[in-house]
Protein backbone atom coordinates (compact mmCIF):
# COMPACT_ATOMS: atom_id res chain seq x y z
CA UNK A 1 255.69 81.19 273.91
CA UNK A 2 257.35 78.71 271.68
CA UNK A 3 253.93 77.24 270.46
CA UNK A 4 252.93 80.61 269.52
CA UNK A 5 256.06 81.43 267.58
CA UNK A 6 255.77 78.05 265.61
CA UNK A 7 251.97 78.71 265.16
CA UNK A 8 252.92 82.43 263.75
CA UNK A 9 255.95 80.81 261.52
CA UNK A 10 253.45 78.27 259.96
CA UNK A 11 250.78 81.02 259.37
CA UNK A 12 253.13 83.23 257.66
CA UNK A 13 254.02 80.64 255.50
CA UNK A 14 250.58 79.51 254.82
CA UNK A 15 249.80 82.93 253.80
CA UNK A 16 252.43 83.14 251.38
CA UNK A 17 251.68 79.72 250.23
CA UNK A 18 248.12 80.90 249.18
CA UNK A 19 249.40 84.10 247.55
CA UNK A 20 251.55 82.27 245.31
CA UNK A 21 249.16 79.31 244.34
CA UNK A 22 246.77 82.60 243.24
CA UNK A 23 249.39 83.54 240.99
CA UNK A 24 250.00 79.86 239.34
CA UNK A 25 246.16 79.65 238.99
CA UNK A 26 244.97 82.44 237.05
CA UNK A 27 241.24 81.40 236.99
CA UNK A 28 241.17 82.25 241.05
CA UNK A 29 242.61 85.44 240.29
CA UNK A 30 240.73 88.55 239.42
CA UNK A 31 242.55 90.58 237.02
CA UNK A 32 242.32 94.06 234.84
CA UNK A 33 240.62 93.24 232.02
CA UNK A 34 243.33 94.91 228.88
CA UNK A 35 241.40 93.02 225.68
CA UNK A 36 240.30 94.50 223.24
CA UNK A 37 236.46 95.76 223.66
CA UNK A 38 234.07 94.45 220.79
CA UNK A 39 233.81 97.78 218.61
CA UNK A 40 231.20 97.91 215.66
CA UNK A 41 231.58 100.05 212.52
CA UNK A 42 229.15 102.05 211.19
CA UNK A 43 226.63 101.38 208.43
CA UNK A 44 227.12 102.13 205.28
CA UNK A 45 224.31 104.33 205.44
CA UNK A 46 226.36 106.33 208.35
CA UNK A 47 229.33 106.27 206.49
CA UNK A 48 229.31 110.23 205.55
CA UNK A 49 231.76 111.30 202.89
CA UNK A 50 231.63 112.66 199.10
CA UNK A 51 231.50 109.18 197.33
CA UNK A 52 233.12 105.82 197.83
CA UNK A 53 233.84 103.12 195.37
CA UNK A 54 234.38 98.98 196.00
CA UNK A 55 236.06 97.68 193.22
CA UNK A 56 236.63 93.72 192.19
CA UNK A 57 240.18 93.82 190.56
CA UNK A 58 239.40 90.29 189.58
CA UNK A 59 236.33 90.64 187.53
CA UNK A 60 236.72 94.57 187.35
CA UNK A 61 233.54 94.67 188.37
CA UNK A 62 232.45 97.72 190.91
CA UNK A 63 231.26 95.86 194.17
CA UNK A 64 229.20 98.99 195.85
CA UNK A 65 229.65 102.59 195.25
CA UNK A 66 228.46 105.86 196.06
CA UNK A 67 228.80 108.70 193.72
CA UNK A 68 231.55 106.75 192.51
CA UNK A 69 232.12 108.66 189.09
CA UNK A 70 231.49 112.24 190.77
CA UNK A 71 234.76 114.72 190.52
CA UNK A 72 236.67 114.56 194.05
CA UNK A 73 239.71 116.40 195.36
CA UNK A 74 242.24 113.10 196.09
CA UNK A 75 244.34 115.28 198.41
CA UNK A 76 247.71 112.62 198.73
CA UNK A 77 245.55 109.39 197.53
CA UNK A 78 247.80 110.99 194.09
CA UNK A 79 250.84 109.45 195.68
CA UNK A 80 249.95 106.14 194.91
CA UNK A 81 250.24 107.43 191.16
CA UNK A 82 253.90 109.01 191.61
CA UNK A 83 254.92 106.10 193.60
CA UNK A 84 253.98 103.55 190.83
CA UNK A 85 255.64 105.72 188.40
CA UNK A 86 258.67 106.06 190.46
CA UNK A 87 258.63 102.08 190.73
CA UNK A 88 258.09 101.31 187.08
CA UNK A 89 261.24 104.03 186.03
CA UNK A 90 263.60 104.14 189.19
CA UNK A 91 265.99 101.47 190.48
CA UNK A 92 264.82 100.94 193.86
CA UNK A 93 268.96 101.79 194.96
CA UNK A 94 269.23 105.16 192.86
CA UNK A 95 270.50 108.38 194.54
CA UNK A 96 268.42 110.87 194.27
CA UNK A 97 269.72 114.37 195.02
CA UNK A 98 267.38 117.00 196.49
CA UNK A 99 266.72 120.22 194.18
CA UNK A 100 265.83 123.70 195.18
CA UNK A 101 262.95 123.17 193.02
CA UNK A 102 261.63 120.42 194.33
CA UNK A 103 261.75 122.18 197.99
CA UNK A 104 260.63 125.35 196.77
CA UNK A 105 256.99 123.53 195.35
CA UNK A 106 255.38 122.26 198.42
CA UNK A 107 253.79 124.74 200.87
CA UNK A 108 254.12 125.95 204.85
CA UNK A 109 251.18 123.42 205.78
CA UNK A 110 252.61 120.23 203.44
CA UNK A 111 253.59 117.17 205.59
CA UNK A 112 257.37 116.36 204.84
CA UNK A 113 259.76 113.70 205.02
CA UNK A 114 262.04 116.74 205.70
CA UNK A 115 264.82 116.27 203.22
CA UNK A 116 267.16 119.33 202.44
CA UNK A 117 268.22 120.90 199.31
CA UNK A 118 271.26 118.74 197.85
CA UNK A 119 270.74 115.73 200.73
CA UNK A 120 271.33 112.65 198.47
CA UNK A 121 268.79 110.10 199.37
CA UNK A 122 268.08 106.57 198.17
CA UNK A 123 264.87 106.18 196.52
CA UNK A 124 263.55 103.60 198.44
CA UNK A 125 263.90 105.80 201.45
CA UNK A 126 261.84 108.90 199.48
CA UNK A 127 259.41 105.82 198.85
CA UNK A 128 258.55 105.19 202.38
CA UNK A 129 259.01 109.21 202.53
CA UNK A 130 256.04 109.85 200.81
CA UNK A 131 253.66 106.90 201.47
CA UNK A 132 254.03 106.70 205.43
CA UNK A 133 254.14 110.10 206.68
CA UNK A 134 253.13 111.66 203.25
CA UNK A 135 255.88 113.75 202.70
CA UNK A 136 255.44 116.38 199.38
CA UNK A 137 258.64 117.08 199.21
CA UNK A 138 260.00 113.18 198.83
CA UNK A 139 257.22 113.09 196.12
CA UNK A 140 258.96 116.18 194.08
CA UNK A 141 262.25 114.52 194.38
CA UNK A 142 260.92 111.29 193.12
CA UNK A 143 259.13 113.29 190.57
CA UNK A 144 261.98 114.70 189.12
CA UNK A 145 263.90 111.34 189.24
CA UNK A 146 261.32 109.85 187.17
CA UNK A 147 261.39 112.43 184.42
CA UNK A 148 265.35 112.29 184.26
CA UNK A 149 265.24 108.79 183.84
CA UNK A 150 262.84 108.98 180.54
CA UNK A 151 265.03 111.66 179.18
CA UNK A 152 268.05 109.35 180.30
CA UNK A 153 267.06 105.73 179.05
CA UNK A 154 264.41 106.97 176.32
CA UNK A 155 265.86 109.81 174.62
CA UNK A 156 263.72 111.47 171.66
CA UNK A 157 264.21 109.67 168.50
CA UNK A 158 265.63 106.31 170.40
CA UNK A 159 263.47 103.88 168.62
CA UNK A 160 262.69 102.77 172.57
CA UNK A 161 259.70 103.82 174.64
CA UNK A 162 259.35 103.69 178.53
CA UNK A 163 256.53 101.76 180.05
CA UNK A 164 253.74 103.84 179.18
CA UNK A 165 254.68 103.32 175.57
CA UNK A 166 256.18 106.64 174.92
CA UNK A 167 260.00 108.55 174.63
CA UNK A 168 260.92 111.91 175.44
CA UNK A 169 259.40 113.27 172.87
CA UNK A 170 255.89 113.03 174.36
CA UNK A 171 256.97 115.33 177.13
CA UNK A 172 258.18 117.78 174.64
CA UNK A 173 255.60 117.79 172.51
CA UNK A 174 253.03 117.81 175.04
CA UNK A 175 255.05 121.41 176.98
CA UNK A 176 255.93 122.96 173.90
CA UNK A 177 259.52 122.48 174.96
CA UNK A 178 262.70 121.71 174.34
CA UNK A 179 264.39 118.32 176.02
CA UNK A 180 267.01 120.73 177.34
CA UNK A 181 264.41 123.83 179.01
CA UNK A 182 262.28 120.65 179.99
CA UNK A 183 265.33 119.37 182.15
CA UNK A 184 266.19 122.85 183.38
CA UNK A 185 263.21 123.92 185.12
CA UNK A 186 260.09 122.04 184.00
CA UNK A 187 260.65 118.44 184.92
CA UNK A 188 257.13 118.45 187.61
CA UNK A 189 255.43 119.62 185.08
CA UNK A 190 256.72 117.08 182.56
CA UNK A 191 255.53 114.73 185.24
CA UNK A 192 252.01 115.55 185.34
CA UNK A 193 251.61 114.94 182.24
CA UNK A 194 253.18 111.85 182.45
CA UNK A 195 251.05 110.92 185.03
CA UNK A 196 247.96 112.06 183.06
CA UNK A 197 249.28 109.71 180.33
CA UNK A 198 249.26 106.71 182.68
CA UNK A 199 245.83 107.66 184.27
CA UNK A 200 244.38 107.40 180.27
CA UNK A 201 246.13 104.05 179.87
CA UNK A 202 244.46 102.47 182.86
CA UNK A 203 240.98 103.73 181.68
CA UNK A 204 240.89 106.90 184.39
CA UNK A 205 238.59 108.84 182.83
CA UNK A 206 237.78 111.48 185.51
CA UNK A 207 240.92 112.22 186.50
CA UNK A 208 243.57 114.51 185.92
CA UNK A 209 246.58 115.64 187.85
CA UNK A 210 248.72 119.01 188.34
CA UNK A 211 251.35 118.07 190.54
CA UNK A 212 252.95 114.60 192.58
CA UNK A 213 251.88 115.44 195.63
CA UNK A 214 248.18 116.28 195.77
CA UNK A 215 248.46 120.17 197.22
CA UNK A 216 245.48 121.52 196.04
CA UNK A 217 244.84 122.69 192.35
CA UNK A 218 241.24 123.22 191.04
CA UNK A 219 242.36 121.39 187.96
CA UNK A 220 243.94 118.40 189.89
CA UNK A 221 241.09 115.80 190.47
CA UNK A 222 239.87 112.29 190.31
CA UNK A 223 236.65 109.98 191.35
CA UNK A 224 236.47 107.38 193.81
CA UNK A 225 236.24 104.67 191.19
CA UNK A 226 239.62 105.97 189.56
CA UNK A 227 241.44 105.73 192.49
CA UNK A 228 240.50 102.38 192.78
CA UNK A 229 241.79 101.73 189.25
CA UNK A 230 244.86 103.42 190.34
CA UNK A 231 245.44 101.51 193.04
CA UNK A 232 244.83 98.05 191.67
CA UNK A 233 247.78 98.60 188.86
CA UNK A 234 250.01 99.93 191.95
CA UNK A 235 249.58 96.80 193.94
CA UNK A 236 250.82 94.55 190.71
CA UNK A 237 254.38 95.70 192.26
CA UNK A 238 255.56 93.57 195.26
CA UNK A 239 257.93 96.48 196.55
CA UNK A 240 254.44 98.38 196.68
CA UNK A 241 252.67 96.26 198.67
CA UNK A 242 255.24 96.56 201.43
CA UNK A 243 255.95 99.60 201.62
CA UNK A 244 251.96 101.02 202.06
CA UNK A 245 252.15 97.69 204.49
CA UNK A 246 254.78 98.98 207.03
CA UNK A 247 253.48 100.52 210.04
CA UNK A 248 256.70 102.34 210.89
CA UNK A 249 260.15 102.64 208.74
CA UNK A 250 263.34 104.51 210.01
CA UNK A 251 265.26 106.47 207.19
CA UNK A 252 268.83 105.41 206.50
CA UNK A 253 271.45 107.83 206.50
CA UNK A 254 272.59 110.42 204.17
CA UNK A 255 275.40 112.91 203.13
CA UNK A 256 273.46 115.09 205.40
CA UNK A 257 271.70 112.15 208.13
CA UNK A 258 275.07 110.08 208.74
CA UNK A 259 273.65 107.99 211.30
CA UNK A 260 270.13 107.59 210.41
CA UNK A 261 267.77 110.37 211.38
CA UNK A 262 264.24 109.63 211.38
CA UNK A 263 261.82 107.32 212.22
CA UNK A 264 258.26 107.80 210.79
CA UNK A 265 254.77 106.01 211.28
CA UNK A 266 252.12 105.39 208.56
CA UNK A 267 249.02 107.95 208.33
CA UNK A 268 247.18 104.34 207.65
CA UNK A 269 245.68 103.64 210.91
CA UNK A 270 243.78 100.64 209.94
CA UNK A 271 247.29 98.87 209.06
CA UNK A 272 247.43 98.80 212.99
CA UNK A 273 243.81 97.22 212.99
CA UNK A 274 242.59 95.60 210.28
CA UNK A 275 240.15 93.64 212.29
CA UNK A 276 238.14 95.94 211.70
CA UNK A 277 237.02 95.51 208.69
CA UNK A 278 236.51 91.77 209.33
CA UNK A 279 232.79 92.17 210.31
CA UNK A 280 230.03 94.32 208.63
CA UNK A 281 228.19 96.70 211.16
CA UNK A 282 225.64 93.99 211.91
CA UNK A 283 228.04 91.73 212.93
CA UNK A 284 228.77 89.39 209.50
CA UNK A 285 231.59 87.69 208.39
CA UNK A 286 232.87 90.41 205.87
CA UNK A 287 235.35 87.08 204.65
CA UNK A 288 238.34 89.86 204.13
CA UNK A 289 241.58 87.63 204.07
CA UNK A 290 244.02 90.39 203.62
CA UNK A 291 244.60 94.17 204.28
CA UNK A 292 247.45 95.02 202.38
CA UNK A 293 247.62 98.89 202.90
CA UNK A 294 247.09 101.66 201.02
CA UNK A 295 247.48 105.76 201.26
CA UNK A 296 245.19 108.33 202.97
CA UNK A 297 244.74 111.94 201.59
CA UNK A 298 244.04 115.36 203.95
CA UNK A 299 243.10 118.88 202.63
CA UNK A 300 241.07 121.50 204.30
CA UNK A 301 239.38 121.87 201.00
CA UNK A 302 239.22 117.79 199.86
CA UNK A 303 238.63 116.55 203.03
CA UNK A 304 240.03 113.50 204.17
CA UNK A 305 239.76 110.31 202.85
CA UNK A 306 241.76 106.80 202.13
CA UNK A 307 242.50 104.03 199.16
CA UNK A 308 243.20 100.67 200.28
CA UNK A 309 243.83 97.23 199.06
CA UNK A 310 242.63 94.08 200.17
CA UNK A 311 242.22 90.16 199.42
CA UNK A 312 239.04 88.48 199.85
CA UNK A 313 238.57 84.36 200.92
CA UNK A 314 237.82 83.69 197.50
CA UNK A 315 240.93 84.90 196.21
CA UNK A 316 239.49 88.27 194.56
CA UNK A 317 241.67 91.37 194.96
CA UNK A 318 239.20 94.25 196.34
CA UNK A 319 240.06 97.63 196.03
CA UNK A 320 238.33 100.56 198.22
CA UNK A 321 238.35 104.45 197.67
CA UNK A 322 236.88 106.54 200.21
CA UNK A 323 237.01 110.24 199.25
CA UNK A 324 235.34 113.45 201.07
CA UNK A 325 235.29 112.93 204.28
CA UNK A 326 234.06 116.23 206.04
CA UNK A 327 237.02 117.92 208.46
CA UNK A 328 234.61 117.89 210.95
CA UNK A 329 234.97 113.96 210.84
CA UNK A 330 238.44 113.69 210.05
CA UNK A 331 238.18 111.35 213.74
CA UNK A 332 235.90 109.13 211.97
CA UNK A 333 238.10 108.26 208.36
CA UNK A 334 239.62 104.82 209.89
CA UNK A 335 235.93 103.89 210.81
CA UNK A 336 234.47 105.16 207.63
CA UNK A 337 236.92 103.20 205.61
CA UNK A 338 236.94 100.18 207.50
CA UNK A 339 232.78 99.78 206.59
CA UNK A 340 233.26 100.47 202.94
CA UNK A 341 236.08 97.79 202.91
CA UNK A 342 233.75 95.30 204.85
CA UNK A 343 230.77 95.44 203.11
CA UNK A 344 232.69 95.80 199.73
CA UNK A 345 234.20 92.37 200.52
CA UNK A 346 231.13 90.44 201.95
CA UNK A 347 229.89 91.55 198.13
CA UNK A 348 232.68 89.95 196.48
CA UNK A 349 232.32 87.08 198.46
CA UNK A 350 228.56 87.35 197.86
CA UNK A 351 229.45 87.27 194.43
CA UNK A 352 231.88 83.82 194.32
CA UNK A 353 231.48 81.90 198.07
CA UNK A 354 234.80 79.78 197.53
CA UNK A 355 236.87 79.75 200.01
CA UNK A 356 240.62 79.90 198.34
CA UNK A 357 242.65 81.35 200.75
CA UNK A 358 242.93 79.37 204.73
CA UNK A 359 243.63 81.08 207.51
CA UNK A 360 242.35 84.43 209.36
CA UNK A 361 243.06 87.99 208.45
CA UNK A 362 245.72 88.24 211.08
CA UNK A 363 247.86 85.43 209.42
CA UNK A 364 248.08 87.56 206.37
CA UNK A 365 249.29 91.14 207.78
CA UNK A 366 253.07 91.39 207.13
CA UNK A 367 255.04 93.54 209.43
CA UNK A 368 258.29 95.03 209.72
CA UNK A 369 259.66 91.21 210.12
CA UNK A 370 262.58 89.42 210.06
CA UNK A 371 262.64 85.91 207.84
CA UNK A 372 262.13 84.07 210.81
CA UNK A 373 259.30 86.18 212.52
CA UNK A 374 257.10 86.02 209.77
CA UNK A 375 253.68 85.29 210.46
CA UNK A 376 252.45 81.38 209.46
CA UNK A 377 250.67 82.22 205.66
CA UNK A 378 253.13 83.80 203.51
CA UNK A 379 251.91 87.73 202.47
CA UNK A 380 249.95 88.44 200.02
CA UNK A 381 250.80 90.79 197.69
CA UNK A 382 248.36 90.34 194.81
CA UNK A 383 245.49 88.00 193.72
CA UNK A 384 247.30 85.78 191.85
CA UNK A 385 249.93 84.91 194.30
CA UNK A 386 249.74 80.86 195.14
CA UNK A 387 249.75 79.85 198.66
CA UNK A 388 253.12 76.98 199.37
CA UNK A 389 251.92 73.41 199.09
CA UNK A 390 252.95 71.33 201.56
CA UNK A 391 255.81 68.46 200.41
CA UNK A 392 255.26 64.94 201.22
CA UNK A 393 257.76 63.24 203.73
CA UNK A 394 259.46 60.66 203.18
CA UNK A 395 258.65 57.70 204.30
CA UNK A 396 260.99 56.46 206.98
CA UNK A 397 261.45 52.95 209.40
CA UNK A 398 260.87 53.58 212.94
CA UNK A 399 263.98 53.87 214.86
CA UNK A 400 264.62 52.30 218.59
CA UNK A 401 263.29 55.05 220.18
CA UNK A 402 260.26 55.48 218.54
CA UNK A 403 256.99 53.22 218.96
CA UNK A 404 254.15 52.64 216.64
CA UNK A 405 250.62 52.27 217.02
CA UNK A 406 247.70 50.91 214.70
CA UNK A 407 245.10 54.47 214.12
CA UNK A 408 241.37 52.81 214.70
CA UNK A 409 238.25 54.99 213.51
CA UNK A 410 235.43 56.05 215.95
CA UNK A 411 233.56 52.52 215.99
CA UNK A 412 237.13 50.97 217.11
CA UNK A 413 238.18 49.70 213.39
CA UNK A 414 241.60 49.67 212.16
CA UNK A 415 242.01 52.41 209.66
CA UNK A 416 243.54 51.17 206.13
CA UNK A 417 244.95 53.46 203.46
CA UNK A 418 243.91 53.09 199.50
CA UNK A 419 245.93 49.83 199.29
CA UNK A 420 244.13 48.23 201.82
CA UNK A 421 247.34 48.63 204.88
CA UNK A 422 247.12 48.99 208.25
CA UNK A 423 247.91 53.21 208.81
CA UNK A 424 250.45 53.12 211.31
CA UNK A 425 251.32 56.36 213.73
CA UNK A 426 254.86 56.85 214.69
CA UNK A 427 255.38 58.15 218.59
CA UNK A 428 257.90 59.00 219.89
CA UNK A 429 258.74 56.28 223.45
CA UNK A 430 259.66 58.99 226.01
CA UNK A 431 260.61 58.00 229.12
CA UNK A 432 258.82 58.77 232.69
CA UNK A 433 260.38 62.12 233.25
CA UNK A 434 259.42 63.19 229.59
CA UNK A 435 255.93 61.88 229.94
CA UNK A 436 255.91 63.65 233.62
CA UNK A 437 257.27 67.24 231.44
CA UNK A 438 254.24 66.60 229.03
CA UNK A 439 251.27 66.47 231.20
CA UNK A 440 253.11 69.39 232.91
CA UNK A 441 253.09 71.19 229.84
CA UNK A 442 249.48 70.23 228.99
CA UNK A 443 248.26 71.44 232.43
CA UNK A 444 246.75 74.38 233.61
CA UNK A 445 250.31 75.42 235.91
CA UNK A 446 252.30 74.20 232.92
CA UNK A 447 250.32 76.92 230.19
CA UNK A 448 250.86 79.47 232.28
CA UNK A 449 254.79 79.11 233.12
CA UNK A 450 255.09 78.75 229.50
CA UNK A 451 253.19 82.30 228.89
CA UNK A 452 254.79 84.02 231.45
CA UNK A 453 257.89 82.61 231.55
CA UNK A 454 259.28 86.21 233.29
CA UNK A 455 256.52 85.80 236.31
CA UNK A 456 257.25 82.36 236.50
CA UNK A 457 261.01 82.89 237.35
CA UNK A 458 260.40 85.59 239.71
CA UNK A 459 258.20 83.86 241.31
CA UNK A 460 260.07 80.48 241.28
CA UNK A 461 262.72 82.51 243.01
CA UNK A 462 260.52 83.84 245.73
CA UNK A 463 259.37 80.45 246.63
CA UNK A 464 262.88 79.07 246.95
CA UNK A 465 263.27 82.21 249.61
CA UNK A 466 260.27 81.43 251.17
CA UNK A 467 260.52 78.03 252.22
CA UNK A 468 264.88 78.71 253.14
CA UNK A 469 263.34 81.82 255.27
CA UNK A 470 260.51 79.38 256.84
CA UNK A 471 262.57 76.87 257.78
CA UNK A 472 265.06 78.70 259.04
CA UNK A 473 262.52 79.92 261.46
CA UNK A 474 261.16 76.71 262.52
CA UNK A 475 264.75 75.22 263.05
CA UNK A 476 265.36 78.23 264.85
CA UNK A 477 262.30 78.41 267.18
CA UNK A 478 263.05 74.68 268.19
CA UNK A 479 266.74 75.27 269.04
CA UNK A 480 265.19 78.04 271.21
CA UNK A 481 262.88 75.54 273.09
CA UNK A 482 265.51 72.74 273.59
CA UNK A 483 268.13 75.72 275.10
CA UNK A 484 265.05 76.96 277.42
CA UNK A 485 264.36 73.20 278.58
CA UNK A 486 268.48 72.63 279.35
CA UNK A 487 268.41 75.66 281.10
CA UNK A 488 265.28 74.47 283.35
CA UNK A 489 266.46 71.25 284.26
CA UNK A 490 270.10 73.15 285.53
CA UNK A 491 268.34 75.32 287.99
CA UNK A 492 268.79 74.05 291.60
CA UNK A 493 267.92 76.91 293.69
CA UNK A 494 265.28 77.90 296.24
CA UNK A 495 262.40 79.85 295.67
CA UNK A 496 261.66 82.57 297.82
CA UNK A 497 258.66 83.73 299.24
């Protein structure tokens, strides 16, 4: 009996022995497979939509195109327009207060940021209002802040012009109005045509807008090659760039919102997965360094359709409008886009093969991130940005607890630096238990406890259990056999027959 109980204690234990070397050693372990699956894009030749433009902000050169000039419905692609406005006039920490007539001009169907008539918002906040979940009415109210602000700082007659070169009185002139009726009830009107103005001075010359938003307007319309145009003076702005970069953004609070009251995700799937665009259809290296975001646009009547920015391993900025895709394909706009940006920026590489900027596309993306979670490359907002050089240590003795060795090439020479010296490398001395802790670490067991440091615990635990509860039992089946024995050897009676 007792050689069974000890034989049933040590298979128990063996058992659980096995089960937990299976979980240190992954490789003997089958396990659901959760990567990603290898997707492909389609062709540019499946890529079905109106027209689509791939534009080289560097040389301002168009990279490949489709119908690229033809007239388009841009749907809220126009909100990159008011947002660069708002940017250029607007202190990113003005108040903005909410106006009946800036509720009363979107429609039952708009998307909103859901702001409320006299709510007093930051404009910031309306920013990431109207370029995340594409709110029309955040794009009135920064409308109408923009206008104020020309009438405010560049008054008709000032001698001073805003930054498209004009005062107030352009507004005027242009309505037919005075500064005061303008101010009164006109101001989203004053900024289409201030919008109109900028479109001219960035060489737009198939576009013109009605409104901020992009509701639909027979007279409110653009090309693909526009919005790229568009886009590429947007991006010149920093606070831009990371705002039509963040995947999510939860509004502060308001007079209205004390506590904070919304958080909102950006229309911009590929911001999520940029990967995509990192190989063409057949499977190329589009060399896309960067996707720095950009703004989609949804009508029943326009379609839908998306600008983006991006930054190519050569350094070129490459700018991508796709524009009509059919609502029966409204599914397919991440895909559609994501082939127009790949093949546009295996052309610009095409076009200059020099590889400027290091690193993979991931290394570029910048998140909602704290200073110390950001990723290893620094973002990159536009072009012209320069990468951080790296700054030469000094050079130092080696203290007592460090040891040097001489670095020999392949063939077994000693490697010499420019003045003909010995290069030396500095180590570390460690002593046996820290040597023991690094080939730990370098092992198989040691990788894994390190990426599943929460498993590794539990399961750390669990053995700890396991071997108290096993020998407990073995200690406990041999006090069992030395009591039976005693009790054997104290028996003096007779048997009976």
């Amino acid at each position: 009996m007792n050689k069974r109980r000890i034989s049933h204690v040590i298979a128990i234990a063996a058992s659980m022995l096995i089960a937990i070397s299976m979980i240190f050693l992954p490789s003997a372990v089958i396990l659901a497979d959760v990567s990603q699956p290898v997707l492909t894009i389609p062709t540019l030749d499946s890529v079905n939509c109106a027209s689509y433009c791939a534009y080289d902000t560097t040389t301002g050169e168009i990279l490949i195109g489709q119908n690229a000039h033809d007239r388009i419905y841009p749907a809220s692609m126009t909100k990159i327009m008011t947002a660069q406005l708002g940017l250029d006039y607007i202190d990113p920490d003005t108040i903005l207060t909410v106006s009946q007539n800036a509720i009363d001009n979107v429609t039952s169907d708009s998307t909103l940021m859901y702001v409320s008539v006299g709510e007093e918002v930051r404009f910031s906040e309306l920013l990431y209002g109207m370029m995340l979940p594409s709110g029309n009415d955040a794009a009135n109210v920064v409308a109408e802040g923009v206008i104020d602000s020309l009438f405010e700082n560049y008054p008709a007659g000032c001698g001073e012009v805003g930054p498209d070169g004009v005062d107030a009185s352009y507004i005027t002139d242009a309505l037919g109005l005075s500064s005061e009726e303008v101010l009164a009830g006109y101001k989203l009107s004053a900024f289409a045509e201030l919008m109109n103005l900028r479109a001219r001075n960035l060489g737009c010359t198939g576009t013109h807008f009605c409104n901020a938003n992009g509701l639909h307007d027979d007279n409110h319309y653009s090309t693909a090659y526009d919005l790229t145009l568009i886009i590429t003076n947007a991006v010149q702005n920093p606070d831009f760039c990371t705002v039509i970069g963040s995947p999510t953004h939860i509004f502060e609070g308001t007079n209205y919102h004390a506590d904070g009251w919304s958080i909102v995700t950006n229309t911009n799937k590929l911001i999520l997965d940029p990967w995509l665009c990192a190989t063409t259809a057949e499977g190329e290296d589009s060399h896309i360094s960067a996707f720095v975001g950009g703004k989609t646009g949804t009508t029943s009547l326009a379609g839908t359709g998306m600008t983006v920015y991006s930054v190519n391993e050569n350094g070129h900025g490459v700018a991508v409008a796709v524009c009509g895709i059919p609502t029966t394909e409204y599914s397919m706009q991440p895909w559609y886009v994501a082939s127009v940006t790949a093949y546009g920026n295996l052309a610009c590489w095409e076009s200059d093969p020099v590889s400027v900027l290091p690193g993979t596309l991931g290394d570029y993306q910048h998140f909602n991130l704290t200073v110390d979670e950001r990723p290893v490359c620094d973002p990159i907002q536009v072009p012209e940005d320069t990468l951080p050089t790296e700054e030469t240590e000094p050079e130092v003795e080696p203290s007592e607890e460090e040891e040097t060795a001489v670095v020999t090439d392949e063939t077994g020479g000693t490697v010499v630096d420019e003045e003909g010296n010995p290069v030396v490398e500095r180590k570390e001395k460690k002593s046996v238990i820290g040597k023991l802790e690094d080939k730990l670490e370098a092992s198989a067991l040691g990788k894994f406890i390190k990426a599943n440091p929460v498993i590794s615990t539990i399961v750390a635990v669990l053995v700890i259990l396991i071997i108290i509860c096993v020998v407990a039992l073995i200690v406990r089946a041999f006090k069992g056999k030395g009591r039976k024995k005693r009790k054997m050897r104290a028996y003096t009676g007779t048997p009976t027959l």
